[in-house]
N, C-alpha and C. Protein backbone atom coordinates (compact mmCIF):
# COMPACT_ATOMS: atom_id res chain seq x y z
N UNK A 1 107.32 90.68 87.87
CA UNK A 1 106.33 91.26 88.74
C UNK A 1 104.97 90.70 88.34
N UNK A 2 104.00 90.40 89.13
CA UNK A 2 102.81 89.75 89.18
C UNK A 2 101.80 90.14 90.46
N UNK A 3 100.80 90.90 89.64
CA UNK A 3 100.11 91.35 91.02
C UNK A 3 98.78 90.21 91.07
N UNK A 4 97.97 89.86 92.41
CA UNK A 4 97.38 88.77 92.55
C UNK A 4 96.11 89.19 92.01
N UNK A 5 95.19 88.05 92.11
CA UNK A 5 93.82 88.41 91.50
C UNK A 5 93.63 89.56 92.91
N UNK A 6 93.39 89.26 94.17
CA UNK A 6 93.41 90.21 95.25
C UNK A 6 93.83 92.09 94.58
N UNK A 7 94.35 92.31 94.02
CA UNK A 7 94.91 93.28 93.57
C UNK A 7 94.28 93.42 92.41
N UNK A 8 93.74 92.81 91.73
CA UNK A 8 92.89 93.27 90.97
C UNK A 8 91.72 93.85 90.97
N UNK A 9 90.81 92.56 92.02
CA UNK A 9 89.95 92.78 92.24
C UNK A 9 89.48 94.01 93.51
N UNK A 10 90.51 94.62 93.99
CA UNK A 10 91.03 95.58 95.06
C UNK A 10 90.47 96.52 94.34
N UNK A 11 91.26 96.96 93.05
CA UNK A 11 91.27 97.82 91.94
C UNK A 11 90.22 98.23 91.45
N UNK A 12 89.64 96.89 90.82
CA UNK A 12 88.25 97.02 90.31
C UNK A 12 87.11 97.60 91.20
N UNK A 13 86.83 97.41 92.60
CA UNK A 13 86.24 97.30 93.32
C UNK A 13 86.06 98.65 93.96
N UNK A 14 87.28 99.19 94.30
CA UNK A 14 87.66 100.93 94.65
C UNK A 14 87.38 101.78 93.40
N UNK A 15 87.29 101.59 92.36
CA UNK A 15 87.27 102.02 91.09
C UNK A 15 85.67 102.03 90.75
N UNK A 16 85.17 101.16 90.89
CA UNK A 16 83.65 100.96 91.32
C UNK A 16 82.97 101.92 92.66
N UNK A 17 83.36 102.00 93.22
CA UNK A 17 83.07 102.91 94.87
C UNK A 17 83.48 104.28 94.48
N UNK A 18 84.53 104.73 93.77
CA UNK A 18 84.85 106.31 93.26
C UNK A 18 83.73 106.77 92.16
N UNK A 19 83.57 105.77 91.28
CA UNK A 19 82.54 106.09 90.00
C UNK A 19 81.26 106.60 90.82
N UNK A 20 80.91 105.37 91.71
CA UNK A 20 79.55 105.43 91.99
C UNK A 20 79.32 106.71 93.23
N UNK A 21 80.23 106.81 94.44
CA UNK A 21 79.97 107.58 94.67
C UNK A 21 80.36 109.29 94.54
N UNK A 22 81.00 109.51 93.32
CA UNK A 22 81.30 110.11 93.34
C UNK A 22 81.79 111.47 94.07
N UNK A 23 81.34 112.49 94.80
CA UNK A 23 82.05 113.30 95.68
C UNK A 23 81.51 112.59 97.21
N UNK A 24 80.19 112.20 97.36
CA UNK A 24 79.44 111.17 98.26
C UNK A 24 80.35 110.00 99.06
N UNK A 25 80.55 110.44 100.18
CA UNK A 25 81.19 109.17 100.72
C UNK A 25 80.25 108.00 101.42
N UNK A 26 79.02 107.59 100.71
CA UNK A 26 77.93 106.58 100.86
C UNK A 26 78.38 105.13 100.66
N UNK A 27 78.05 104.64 102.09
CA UNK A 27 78.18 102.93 101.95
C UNK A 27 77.84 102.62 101.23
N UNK A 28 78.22 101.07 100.73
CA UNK A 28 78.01 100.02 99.63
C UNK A 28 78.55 98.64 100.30
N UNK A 29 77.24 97.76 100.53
CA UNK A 29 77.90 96.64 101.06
C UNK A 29 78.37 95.79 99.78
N UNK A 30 79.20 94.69 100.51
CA UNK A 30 80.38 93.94 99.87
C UNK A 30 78.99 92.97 98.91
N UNK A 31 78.17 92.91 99.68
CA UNK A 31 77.11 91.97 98.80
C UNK A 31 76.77 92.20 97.48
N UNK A 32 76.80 93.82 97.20
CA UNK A 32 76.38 95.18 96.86
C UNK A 32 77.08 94.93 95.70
N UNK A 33 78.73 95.38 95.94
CA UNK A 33 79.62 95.25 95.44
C UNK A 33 79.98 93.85 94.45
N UNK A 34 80.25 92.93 95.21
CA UNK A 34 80.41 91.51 94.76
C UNK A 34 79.65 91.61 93.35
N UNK A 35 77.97 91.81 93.81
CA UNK A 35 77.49 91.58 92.49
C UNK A 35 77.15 92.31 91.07
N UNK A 36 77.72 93.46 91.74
CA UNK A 36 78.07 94.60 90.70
C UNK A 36 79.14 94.15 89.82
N UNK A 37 80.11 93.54 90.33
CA UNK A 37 81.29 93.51 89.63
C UNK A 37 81.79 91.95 89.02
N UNK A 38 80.33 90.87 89.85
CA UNK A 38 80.17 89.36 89.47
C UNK A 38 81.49 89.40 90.07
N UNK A 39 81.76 89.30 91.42
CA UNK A 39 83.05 88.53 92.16
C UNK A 39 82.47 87.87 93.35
N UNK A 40 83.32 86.97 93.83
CA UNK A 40 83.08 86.10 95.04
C UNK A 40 82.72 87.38 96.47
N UNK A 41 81.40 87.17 96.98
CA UNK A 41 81.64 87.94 98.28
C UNK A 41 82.50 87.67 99.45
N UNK A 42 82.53 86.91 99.52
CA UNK A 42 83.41 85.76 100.51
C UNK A 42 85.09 86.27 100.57
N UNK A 43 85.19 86.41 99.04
CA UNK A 43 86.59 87.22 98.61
C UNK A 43 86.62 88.66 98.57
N UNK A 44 85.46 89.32 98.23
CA UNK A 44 85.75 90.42 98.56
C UNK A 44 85.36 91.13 99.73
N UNK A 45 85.26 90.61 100.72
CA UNK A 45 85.20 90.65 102.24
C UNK A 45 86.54 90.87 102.70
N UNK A 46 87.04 89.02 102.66
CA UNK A 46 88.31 89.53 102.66
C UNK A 46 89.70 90.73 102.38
N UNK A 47 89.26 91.18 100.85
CA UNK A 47 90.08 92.03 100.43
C UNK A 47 89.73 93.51 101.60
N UNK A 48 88.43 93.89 101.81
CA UNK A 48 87.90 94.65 102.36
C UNK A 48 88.37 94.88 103.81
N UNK A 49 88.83 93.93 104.14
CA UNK A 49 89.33 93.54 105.48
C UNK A 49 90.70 94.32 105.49
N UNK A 50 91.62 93.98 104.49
CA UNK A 50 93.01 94.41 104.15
C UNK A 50 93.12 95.74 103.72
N UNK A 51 91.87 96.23 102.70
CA UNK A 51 91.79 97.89 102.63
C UNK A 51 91.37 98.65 103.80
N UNK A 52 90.48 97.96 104.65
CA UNK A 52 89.92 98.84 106.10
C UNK A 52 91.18 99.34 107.11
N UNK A 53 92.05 98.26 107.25
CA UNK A 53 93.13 97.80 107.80
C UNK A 53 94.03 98.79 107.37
N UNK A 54 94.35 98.77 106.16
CA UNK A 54 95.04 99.94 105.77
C UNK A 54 94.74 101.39 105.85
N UNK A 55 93.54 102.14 106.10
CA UNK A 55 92.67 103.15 106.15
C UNK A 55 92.22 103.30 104.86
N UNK A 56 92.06 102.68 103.95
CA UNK A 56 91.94 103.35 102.77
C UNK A 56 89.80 103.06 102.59
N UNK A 57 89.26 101.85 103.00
CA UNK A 57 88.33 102.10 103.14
C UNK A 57 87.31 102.32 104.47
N UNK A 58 86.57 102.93 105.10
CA UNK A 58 86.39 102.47 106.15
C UNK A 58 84.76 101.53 106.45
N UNK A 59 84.94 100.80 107.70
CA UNK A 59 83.41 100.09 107.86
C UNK A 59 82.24 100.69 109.00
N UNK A 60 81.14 101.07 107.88
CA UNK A 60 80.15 101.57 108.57
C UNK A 60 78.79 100.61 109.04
N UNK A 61 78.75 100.56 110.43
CA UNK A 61 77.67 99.88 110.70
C UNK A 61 76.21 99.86 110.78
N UNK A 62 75.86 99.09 111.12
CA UNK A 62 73.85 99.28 111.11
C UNK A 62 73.26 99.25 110.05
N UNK A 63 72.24 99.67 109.84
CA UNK A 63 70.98 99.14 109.14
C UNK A 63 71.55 100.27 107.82
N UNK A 64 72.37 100.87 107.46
CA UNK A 64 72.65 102.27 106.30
C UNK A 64 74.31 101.47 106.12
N UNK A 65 74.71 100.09 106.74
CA UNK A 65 75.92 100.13 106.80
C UNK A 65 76.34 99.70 105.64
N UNK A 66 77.82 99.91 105.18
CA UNK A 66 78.65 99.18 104.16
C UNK A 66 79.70 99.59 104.46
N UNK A 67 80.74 99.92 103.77
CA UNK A 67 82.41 100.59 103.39
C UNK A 67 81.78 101.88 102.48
N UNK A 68 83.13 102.52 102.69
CA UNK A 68 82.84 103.70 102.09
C UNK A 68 84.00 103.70 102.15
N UNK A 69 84.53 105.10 101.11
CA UNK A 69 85.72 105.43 100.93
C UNK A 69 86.44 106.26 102.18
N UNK A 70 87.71 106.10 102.86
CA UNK A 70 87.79 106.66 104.13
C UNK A 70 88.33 108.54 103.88
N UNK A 71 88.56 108.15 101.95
CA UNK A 71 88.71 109.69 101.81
C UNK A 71 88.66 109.70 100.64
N UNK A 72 88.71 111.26 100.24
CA UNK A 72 88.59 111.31 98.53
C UNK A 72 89.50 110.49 97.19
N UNK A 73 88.63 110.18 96.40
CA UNK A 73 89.57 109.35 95.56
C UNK A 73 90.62 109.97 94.68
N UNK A 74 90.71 111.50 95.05
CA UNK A 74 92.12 111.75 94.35
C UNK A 74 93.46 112.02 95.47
N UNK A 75 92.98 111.96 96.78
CA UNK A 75 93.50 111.34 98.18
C UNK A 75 94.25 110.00 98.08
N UNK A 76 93.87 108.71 97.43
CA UNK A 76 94.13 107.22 97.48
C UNK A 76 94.74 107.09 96.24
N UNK A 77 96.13 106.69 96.42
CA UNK A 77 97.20 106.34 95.38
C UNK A 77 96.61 104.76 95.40
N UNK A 78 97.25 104.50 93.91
CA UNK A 78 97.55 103.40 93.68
C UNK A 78 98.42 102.19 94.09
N UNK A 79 99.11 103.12 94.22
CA UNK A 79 100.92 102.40 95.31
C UNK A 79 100.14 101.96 96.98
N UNK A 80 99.35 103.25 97.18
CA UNK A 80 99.13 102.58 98.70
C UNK A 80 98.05 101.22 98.64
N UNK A 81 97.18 101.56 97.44
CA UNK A 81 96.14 100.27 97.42
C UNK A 81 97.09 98.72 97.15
N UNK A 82 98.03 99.30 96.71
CA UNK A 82 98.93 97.71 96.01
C UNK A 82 99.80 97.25 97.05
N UNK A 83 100.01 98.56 97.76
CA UNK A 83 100.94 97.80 99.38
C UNK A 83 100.17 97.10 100.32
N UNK A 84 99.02 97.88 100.47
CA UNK A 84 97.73 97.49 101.28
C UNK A 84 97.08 95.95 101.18
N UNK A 85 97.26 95.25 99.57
CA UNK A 85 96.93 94.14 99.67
C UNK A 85 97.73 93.18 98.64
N UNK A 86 99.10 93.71 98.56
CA UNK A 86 100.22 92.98 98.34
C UNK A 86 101.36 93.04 99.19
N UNK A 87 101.62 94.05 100.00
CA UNK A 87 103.01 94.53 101.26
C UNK A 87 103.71 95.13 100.39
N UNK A 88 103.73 95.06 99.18
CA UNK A 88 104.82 96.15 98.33
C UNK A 88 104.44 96.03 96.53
N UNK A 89 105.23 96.90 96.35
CA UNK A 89 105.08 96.79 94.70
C UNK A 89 105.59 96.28 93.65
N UNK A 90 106.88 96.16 94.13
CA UNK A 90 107.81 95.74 93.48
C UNK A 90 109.02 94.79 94.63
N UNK A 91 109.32 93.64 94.59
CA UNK A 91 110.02 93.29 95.83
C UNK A 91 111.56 93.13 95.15
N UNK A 92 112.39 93.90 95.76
CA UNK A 92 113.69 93.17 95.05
C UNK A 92 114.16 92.32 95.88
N UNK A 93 114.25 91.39 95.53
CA UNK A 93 114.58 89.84 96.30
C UNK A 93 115.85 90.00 96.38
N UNK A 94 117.02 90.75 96.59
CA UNK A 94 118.56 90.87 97.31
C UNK A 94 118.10 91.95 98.24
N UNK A 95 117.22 92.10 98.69
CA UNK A 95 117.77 93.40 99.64
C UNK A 95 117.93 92.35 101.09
N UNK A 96 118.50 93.23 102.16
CA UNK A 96 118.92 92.21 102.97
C UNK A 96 117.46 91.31 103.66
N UNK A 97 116.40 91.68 103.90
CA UNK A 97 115.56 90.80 104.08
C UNK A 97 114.98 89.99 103.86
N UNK A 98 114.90 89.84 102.47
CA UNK A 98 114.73 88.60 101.20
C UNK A 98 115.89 88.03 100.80
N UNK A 99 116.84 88.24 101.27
CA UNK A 99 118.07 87.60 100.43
C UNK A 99 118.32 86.84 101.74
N UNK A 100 117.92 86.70 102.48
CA UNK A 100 118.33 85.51 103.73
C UNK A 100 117.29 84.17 103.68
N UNK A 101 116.53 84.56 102.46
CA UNK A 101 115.69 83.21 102.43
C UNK A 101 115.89 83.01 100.60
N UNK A 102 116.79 83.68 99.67
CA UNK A 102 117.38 82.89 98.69
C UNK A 102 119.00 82.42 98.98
N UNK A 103 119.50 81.62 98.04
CA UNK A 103 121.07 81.66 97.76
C UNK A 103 121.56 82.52 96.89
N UNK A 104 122.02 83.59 97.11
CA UNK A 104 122.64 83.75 95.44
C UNK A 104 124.21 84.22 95.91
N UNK A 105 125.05 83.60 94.21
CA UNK A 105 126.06 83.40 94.83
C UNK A 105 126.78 84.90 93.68
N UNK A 106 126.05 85.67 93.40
CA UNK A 106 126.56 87.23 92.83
C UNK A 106 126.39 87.88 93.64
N UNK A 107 125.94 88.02 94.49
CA UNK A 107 125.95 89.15 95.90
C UNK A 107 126.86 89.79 95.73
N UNK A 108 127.93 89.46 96.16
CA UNK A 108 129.31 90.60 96.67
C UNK A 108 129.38 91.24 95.16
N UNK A 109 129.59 90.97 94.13
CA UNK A 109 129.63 91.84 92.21
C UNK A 109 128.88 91.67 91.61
N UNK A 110 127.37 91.52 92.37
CA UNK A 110 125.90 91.80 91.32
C UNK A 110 125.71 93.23 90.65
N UNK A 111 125.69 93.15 88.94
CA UNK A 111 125.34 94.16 88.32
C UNK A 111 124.09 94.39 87.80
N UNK A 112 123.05 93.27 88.66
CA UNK A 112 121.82 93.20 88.18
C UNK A 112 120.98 93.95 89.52
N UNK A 113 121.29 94.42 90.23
CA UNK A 113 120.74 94.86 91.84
C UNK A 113 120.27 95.89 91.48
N UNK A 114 121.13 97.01 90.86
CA UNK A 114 120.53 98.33 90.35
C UNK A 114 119.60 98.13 89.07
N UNK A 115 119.48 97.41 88.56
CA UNK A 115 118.23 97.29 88.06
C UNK A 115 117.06 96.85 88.61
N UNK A 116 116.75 95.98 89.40
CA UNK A 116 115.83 95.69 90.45
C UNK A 116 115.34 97.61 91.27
N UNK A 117 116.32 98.15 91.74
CA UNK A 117 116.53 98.99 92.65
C UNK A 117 115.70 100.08 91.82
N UNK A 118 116.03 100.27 90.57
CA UNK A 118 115.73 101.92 90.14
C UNK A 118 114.50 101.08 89.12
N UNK A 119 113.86 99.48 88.98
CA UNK A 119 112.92 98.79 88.79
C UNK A 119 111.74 99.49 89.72
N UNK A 120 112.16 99.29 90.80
CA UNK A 120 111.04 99.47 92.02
C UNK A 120 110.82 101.07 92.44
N UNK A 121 112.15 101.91 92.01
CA UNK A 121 111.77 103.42 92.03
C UNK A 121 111.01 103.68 90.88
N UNK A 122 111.00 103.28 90.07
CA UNK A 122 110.20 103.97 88.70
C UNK A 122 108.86 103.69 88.78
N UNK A 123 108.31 101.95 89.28
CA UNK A 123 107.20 101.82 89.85
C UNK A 123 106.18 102.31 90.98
N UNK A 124 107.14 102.86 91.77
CA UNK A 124 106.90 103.42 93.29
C UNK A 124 106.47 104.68 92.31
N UNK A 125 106.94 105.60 92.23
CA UNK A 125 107.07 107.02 91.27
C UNK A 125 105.55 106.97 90.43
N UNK A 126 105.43 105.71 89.38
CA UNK A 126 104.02 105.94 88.63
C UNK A 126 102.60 105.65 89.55
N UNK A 127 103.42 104.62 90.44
CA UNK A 127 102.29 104.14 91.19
C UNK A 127 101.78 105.04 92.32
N UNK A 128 102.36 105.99 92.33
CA UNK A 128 102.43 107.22 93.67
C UNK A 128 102.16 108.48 93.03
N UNK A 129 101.91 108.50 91.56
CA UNK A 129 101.21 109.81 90.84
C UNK A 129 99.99 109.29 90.60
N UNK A 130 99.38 107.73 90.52
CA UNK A 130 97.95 107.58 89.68
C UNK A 130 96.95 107.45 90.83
N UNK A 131 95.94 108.54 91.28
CA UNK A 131 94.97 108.03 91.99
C UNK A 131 93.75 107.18 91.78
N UNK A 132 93.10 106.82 92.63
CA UNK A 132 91.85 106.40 92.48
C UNK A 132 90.96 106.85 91.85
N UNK A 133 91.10 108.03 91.61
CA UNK A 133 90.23 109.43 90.73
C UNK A 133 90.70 109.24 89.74
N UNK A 134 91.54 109.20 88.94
CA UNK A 134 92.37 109.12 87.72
C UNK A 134 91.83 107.88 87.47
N UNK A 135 91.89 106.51 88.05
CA UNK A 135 91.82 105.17 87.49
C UNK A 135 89.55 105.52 87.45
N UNK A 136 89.19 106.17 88.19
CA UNK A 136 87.19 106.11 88.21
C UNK A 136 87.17 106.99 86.71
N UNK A 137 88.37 108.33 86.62
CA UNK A 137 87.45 108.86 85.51
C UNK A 137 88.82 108.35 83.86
N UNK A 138 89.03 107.20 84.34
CA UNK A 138 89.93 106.72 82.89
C UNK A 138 91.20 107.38 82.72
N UNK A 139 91.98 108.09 83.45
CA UNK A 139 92.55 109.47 82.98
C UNK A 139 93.92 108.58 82.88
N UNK A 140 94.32 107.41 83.18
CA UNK A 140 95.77 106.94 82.74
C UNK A 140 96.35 107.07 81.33
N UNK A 141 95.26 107.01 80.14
CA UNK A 141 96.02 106.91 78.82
C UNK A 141 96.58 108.16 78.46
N UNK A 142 96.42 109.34 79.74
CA UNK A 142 96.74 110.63 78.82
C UNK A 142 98.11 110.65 79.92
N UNK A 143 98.44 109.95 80.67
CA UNK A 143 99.45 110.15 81.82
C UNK A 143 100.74 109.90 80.55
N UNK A 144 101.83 110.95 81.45
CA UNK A 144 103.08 109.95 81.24
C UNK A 144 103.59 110.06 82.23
């Protein structure tokens, strides 16, 4: 598993927007942002594009405009930010939609499938308890 810089910088960026505005759902343009966090604006436009898209941030216009959070940050899982700008979290490459663009020739007596399978439930599961609120006020090291 390998999540992209996109997903990082997703992370960082929403994590930045919960701190700052705390209960406040106040724009912050990407310009704003970018240089708060020293990232490409150009890139985090883009990413912005893929969180709007998803509802998770929304875009406010005019002269007060930026993104804002489209809801509270203990509202916005982690799992949905990582589907939002990866399509999933964990991919198991045999399920039937990915396995029509590998070969593999254990298919019919693979004993490695259920590990992939209860791989991607255990991830789904942590990634679907940690919010955005949890990742603004640090609160993962006390999780289990």
């Amino acid at each position: 598993m390998k999540f992209t810089t996109k997903t990082e910088y997703g992370l960082v960026c929403l994590t930045y927007m919960a701190r700052r505005n705390d209960l406040q759902m106040d724009p912050i343009t990407v310009k704003e942002l970018a240089k708060a966090e020293r990232l490409s604006p150009t890139y985090t436009e883009k990413i912005f594009q893929s969180l709007r898209s998803a509802g998770i941030v929304a875009a406010l216009h005019g002269n007060q405009g930026g993104y804002a959070l489209s809801r509270p940050p203990a509202q916005i899982t982690v799992k949905e930010i990582v589907e939002a700008l990866e399509g999933h979290t964990f991919e198991v490459f045999c399920e039937p939609d990915n396995r029509k663009e590998i070969t593999c020739t254990h298919f019919p007596a693979c004993g490695v499938k259920p590990l992939w399978e209860k791989t991607k439930g255990l991830l789904d599961g942590f990634f679907e308890s940690v919010t955005l609120e949890n990742l603004a006020k640090n609160e993962i090291g006390a999780m289990r």
